[in-house]
Protein backbone atom coordinates (compact mmCIF):
# COMPACT_ATOMS: atom_id res chain seq x y z
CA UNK A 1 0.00 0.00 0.00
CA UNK A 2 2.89 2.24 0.36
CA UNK A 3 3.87 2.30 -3.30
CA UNK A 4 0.68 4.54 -4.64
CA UNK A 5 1.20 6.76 -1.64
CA UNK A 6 5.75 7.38 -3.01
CA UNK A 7 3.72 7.12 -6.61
CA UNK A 8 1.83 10.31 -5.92
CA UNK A 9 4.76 12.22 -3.87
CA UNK A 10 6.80 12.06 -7.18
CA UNK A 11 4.29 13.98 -9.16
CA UNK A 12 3.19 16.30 -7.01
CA UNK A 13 6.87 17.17 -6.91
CA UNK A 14 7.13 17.69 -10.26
CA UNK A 15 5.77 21.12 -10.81
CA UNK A 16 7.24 22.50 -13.45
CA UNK A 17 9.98 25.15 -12.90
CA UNK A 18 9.54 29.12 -14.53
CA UNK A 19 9.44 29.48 -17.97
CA UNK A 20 12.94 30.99 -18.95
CA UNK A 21 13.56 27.18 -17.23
CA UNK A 22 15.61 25.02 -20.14
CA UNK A 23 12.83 21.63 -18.97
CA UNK A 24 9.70 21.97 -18.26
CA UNK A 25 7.87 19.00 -16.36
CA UNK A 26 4.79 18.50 -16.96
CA UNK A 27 1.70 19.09 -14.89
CA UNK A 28 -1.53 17.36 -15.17
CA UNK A 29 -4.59 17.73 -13.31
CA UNK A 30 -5.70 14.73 -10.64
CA UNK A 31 -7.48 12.67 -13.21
CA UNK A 32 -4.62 12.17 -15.33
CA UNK A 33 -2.32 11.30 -12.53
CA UNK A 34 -1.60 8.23 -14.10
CA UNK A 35 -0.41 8.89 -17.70
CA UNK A 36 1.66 11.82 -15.67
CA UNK A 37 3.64 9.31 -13.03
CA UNK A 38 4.23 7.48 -15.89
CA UNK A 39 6.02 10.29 -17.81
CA UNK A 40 7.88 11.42 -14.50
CA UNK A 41 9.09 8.06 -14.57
CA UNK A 42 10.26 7.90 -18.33
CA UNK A 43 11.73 11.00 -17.75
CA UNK A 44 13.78 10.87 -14.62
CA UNK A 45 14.39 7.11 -14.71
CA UNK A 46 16.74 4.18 -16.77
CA UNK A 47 14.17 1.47 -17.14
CA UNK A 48 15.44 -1.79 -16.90
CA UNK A 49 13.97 -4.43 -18.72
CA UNK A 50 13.13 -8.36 -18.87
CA UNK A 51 14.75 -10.55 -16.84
CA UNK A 52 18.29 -10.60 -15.01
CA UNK A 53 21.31 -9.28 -17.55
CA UNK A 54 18.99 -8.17 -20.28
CA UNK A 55 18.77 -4.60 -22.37
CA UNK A 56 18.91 -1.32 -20.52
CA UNK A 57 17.56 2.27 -21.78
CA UNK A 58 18.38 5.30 -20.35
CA UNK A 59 16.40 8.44 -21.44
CA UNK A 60 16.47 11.65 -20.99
CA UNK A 61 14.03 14.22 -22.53
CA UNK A 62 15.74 17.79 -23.40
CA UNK A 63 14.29 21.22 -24.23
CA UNK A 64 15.02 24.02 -26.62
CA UNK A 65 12.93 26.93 -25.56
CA UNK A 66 12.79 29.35 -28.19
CA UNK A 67 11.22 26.64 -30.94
CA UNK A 68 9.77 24.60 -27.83
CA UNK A 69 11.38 21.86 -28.99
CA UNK A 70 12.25 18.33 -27.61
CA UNK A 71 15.00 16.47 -28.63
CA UNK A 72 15.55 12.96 -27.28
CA UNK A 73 18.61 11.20 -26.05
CA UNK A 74 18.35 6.80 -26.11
CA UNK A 75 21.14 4.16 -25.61
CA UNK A 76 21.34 1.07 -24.32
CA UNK A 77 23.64 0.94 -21.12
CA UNK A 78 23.41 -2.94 -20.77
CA UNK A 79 25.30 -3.16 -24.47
CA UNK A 80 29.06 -2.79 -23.29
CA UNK A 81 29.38 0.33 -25.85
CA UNK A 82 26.68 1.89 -24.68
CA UNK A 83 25.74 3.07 -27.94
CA UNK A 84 23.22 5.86 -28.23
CA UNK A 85 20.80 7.84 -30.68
CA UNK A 86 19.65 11.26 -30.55
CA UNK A 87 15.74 12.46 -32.26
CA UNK A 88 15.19 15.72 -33.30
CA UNK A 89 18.24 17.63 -32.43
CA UNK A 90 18.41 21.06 -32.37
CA UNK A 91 21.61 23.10 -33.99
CA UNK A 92 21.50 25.66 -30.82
CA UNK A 93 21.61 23.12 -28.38
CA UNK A 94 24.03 20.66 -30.15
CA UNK A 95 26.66 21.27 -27.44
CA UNK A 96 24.55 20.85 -24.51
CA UNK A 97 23.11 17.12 -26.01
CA UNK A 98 26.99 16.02 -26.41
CA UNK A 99 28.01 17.21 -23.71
CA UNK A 100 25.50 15.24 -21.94
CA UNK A 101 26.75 12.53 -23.86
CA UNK A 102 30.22 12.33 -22.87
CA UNK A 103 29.33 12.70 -19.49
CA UNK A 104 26.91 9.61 -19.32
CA UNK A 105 29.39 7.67 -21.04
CA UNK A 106 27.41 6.75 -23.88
CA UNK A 107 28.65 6.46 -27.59
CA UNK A 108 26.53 8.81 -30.26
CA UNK A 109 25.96 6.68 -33.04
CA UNK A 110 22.65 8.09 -35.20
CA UNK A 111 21.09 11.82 -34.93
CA UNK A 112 17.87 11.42 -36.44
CA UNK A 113 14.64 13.27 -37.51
CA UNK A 114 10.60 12.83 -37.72
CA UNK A 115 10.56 14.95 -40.54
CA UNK A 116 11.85 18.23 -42.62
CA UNK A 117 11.12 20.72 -39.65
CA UNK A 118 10.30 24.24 -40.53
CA UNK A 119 10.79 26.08 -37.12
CA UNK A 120 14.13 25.17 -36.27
CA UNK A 121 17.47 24.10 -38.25
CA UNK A 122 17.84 20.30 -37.02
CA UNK A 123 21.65 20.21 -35.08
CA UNK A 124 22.54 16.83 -37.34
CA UNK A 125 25.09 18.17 -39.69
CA UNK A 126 26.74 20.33 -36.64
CA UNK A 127 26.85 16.59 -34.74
CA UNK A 128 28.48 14.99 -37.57
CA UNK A 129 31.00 17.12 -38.06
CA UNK A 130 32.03 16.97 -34.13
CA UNK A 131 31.37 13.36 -33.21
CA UNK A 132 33.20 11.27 -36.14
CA UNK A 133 30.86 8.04 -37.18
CA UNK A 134 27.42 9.49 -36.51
CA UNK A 135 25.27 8.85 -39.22
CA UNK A 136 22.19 11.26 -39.95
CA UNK A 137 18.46 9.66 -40.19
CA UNK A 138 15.43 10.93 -41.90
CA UNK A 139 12.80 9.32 -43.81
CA UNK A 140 13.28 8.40 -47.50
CA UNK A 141 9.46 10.35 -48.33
CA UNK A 142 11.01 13.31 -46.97
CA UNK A 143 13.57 13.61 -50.24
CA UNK A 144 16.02 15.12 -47.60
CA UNK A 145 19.35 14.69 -47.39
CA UNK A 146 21.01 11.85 -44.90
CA UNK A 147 23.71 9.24 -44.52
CA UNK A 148 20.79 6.87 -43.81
CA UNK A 149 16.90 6.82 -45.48
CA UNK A 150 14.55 4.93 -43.30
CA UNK A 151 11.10 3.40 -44.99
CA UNK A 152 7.67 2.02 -43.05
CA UNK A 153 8.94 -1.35 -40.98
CA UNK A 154 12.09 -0.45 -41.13
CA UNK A 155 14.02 -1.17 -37.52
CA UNK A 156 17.10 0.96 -36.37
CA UNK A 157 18.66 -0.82 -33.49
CA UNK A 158 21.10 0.68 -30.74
CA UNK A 159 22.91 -2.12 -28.91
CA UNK A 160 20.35 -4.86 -28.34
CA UNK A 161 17.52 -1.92 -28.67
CA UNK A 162 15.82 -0.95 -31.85
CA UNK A 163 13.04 2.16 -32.76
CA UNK A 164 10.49 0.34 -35.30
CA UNK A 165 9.59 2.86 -38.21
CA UNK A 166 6.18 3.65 -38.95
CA UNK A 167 5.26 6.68 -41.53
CA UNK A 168 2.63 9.03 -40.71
CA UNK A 169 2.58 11.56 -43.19
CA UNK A 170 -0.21 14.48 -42.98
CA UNK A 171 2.16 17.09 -41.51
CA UNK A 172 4.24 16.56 -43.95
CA UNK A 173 4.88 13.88 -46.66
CA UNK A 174 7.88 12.57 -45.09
CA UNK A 175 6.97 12.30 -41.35
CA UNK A 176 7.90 9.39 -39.05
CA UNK A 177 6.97 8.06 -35.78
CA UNK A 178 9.81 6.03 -34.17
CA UNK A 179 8.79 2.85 -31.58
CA UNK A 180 10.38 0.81 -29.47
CA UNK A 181 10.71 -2.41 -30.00
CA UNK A 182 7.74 -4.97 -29.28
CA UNK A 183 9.24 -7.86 -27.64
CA UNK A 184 10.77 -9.29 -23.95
CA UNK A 185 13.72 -7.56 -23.82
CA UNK A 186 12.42 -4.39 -25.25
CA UNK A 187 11.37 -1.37 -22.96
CA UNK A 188 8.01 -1.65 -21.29
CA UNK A 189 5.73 0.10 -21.40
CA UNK A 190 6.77 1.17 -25.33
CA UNK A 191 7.20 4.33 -26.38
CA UNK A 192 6.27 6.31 -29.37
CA UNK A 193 8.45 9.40 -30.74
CA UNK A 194 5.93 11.61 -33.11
CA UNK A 195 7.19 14.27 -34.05
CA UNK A 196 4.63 16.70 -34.96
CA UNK A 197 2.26 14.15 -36.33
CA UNK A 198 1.07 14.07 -33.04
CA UNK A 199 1.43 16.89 -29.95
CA UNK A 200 -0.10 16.69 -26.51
CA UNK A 201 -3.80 17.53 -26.84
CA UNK A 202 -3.35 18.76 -30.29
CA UNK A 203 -1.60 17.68 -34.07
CA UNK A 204 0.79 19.68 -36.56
CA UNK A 205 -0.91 22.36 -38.88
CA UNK A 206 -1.34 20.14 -42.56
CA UNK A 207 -1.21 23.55 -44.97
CA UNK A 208 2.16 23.22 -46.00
CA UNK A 209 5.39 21.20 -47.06
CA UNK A 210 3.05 18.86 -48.80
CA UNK A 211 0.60 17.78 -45.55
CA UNK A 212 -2.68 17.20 -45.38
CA UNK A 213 -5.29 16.47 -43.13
CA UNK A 214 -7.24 14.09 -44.60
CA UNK A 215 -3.58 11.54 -44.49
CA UNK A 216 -2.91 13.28 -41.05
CA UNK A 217 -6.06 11.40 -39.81
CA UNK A 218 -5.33 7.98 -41.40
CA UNK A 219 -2.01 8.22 -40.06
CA UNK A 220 -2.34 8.92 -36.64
CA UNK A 221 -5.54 6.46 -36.20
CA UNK A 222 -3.78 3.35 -37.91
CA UNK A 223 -0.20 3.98 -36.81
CA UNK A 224 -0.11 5.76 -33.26
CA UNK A 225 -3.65 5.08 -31.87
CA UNK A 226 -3.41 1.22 -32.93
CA UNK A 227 -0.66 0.69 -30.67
CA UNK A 228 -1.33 -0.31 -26.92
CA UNK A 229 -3.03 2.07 -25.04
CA UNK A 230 -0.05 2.67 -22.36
CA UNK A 231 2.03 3.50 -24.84
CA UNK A 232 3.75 6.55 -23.49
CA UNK A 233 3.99 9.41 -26.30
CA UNK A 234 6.43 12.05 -26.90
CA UNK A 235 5.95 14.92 -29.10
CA UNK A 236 8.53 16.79 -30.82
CA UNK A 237 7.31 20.09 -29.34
CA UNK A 238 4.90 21.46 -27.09
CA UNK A 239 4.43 25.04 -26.16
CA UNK A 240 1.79 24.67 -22.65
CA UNK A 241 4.46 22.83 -20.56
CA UNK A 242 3.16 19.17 -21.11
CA UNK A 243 6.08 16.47 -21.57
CA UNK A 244 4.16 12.92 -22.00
CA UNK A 245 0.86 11.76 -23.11
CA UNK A 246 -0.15 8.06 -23.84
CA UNK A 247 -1.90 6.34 -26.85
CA UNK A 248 -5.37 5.82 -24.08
CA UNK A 249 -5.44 9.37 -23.09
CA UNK A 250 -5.31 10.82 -26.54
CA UNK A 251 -8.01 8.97 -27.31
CA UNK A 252 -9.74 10.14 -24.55
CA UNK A 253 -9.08 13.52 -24.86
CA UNK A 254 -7.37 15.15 -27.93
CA UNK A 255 -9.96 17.91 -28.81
CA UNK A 256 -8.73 17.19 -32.79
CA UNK A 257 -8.42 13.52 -33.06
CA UNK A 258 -11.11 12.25 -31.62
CA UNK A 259 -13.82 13.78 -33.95
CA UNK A 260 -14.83 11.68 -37.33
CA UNK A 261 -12.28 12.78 -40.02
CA UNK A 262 -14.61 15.01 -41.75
CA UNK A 263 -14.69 17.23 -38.65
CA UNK A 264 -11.19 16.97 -38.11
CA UNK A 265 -10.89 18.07 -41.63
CA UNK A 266 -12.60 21.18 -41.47
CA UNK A 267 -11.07 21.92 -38.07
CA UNK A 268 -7.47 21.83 -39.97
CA UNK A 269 -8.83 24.01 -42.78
CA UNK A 270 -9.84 26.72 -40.61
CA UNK A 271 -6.96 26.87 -37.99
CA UNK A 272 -5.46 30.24 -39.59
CA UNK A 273 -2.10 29.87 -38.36
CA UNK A 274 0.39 32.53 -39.47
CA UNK A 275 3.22 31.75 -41.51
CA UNK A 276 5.97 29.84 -39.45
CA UNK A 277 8.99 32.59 -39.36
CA UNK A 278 11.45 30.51 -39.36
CA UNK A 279 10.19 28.44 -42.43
CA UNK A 280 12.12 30.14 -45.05
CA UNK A 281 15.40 29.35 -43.34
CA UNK A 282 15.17 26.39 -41.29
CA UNK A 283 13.63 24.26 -44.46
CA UNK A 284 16.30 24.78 -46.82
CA UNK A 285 18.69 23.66 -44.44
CA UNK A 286 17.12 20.48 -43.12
CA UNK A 287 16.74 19.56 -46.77
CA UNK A 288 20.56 19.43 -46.41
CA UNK A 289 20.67 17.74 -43.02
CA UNK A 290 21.05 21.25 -41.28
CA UNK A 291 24.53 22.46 -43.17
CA UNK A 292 25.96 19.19 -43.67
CA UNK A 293 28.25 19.50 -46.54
CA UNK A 294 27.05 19.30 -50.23
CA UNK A 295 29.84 16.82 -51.66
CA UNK A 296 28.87 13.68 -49.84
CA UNK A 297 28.64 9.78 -50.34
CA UNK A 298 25.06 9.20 -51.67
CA UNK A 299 22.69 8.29 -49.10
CA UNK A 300 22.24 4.93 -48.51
CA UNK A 301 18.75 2.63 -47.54
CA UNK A 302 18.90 1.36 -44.05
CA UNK A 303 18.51 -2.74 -43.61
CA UNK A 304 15.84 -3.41 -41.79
């Protein structure tokens, strides 16, 4: 009976700081207690996994304020080289993720991306050329540039760890969700990187770099909400303060998702966003892996 009691201490402590803070924690209200211990815990903690001498994953999710963007550090610290893979990286924080790096001991092997991101330049050409032997990762559908194109079922593994592939376009035609692995020795419960297919509560806008709603909806019902419902989610941004959702809350609760896709349809169409001011920039350059040089080996497919 203890254990719900220490359960509840931990979230209540996790408040989340000011916000000029570099992490925000996120804060949920009493009746989503649940989906929010289990973030604190995916945050904070190295899950171990399976039985004695099997895989290990340490996590840690990071913050870049000004695009309010998360980038995610994973490695497995059972494999003796503790090899490790960053998503989403940002160029102004590229220093602060390998530095973080070095420190845990862990050996940078793949800097990868969801998709061609238009409000920040991704920080995967700065990582190659200061960590020799990363390789970059985007999708094939996103026609970007990378050392490594990754398809629907492909599997990248770390160590004795792999992120399953699944494509969700709608945000854009070359989005990705990465997932843990599905088996004994993979992390439990699984977890789902989204990008901005989808946020907390909410989706990506679907009026530009080739997205659209109508495949936005397909892809998030048969390749996010399909998986199991405690399927802890992580967006690539969110701008309220919110760190973790799960597969059974959003469809519970996301205010876009959970209408038919007609609705949905005509809720995308009449967002009125403004135009994203770092577009015009930040595109170009993740087209090229975020300043990676020009005169490079051809990118090659990954094996699944």
């Amino acid at each position: 009976m203890a254990m719900p009691q220490l359960r509840l201490l931990l979230h209540i402590r996790t408040h989340r700081p000011p916000p000029s803070s570099p992490m925000l924690l996120r804060v949920r209200k009493p009746s989503f207690a649940r989906s929010s211990v289990e973030g604190f815990r995916s945050l904070m903690a190295t899950y171990t996994t399976g039985a004695s001498g099997s895989p290990k994953l340490l996590f840690r999710q990071l913050f870049e304020k000004e695009s309010s963007t998360y980038t995610y550090l994973l490695a497995d610290v059972g494999h003796p080289d503790k090899p490790a893979l960053l998503v989403d990286p940002v160029d102004k924080t590229v220093e602060r993720d390998l530095t973080l790096v070095k420190e845990l001991g862990l050996k940078l092997i793949y800097a990868m991306n969801t998709h061609v991101h238009a409000d920040h330049v991704t920080g995967t050409g700065l990582i190659k050329g200061m960590v020799p032997g990363v390789q970059s990762v985007i999708s094939k559908a996103s026609n970007a540039r990378a050392d490594l194109f990754v398809e629907h079922g492909d599997k990248i593994h770390f160590g004795n760890l792999f992120l399953e592939v699944r494509a969700t376009p709608g945000h854009t035609l070359g989005c990705v969700t990465y997932v843990t692995g599905d088996g004994p020795e993979q992390p439990q419960p699984r977890m789902a990187f989204t990008g901005d297919a989808l946020l907390i509560h909410g989706c990506g806008r679907t009026d530009f770099q080739g997205g659209s709603s109508d495949q936005l909806y397909n892809s998030v019902h048969s390749q996010i909400f399909t998986l199991p419902k405690d399927t802890l989610l992580y967006p690539a941004h969110d701008y309220k303060g919110f760190t973790v959702t799960t597969v059974e809350e959003e469809l519970s609760h996301n205010p876009r998702l959970t209408k038919d896709k007609g609705t949905f349809k005509n809720i995308m169409e009449n967002l009125k966003l403004p135009y994203p001011k770092m577009i015009d920039v930040a595109v170009p350059a993740n087209m090229v892996c975020g300043f990676q040089d020009a005169i490079e080996k051809p990118s090659k497919a990954l094996a699944s």
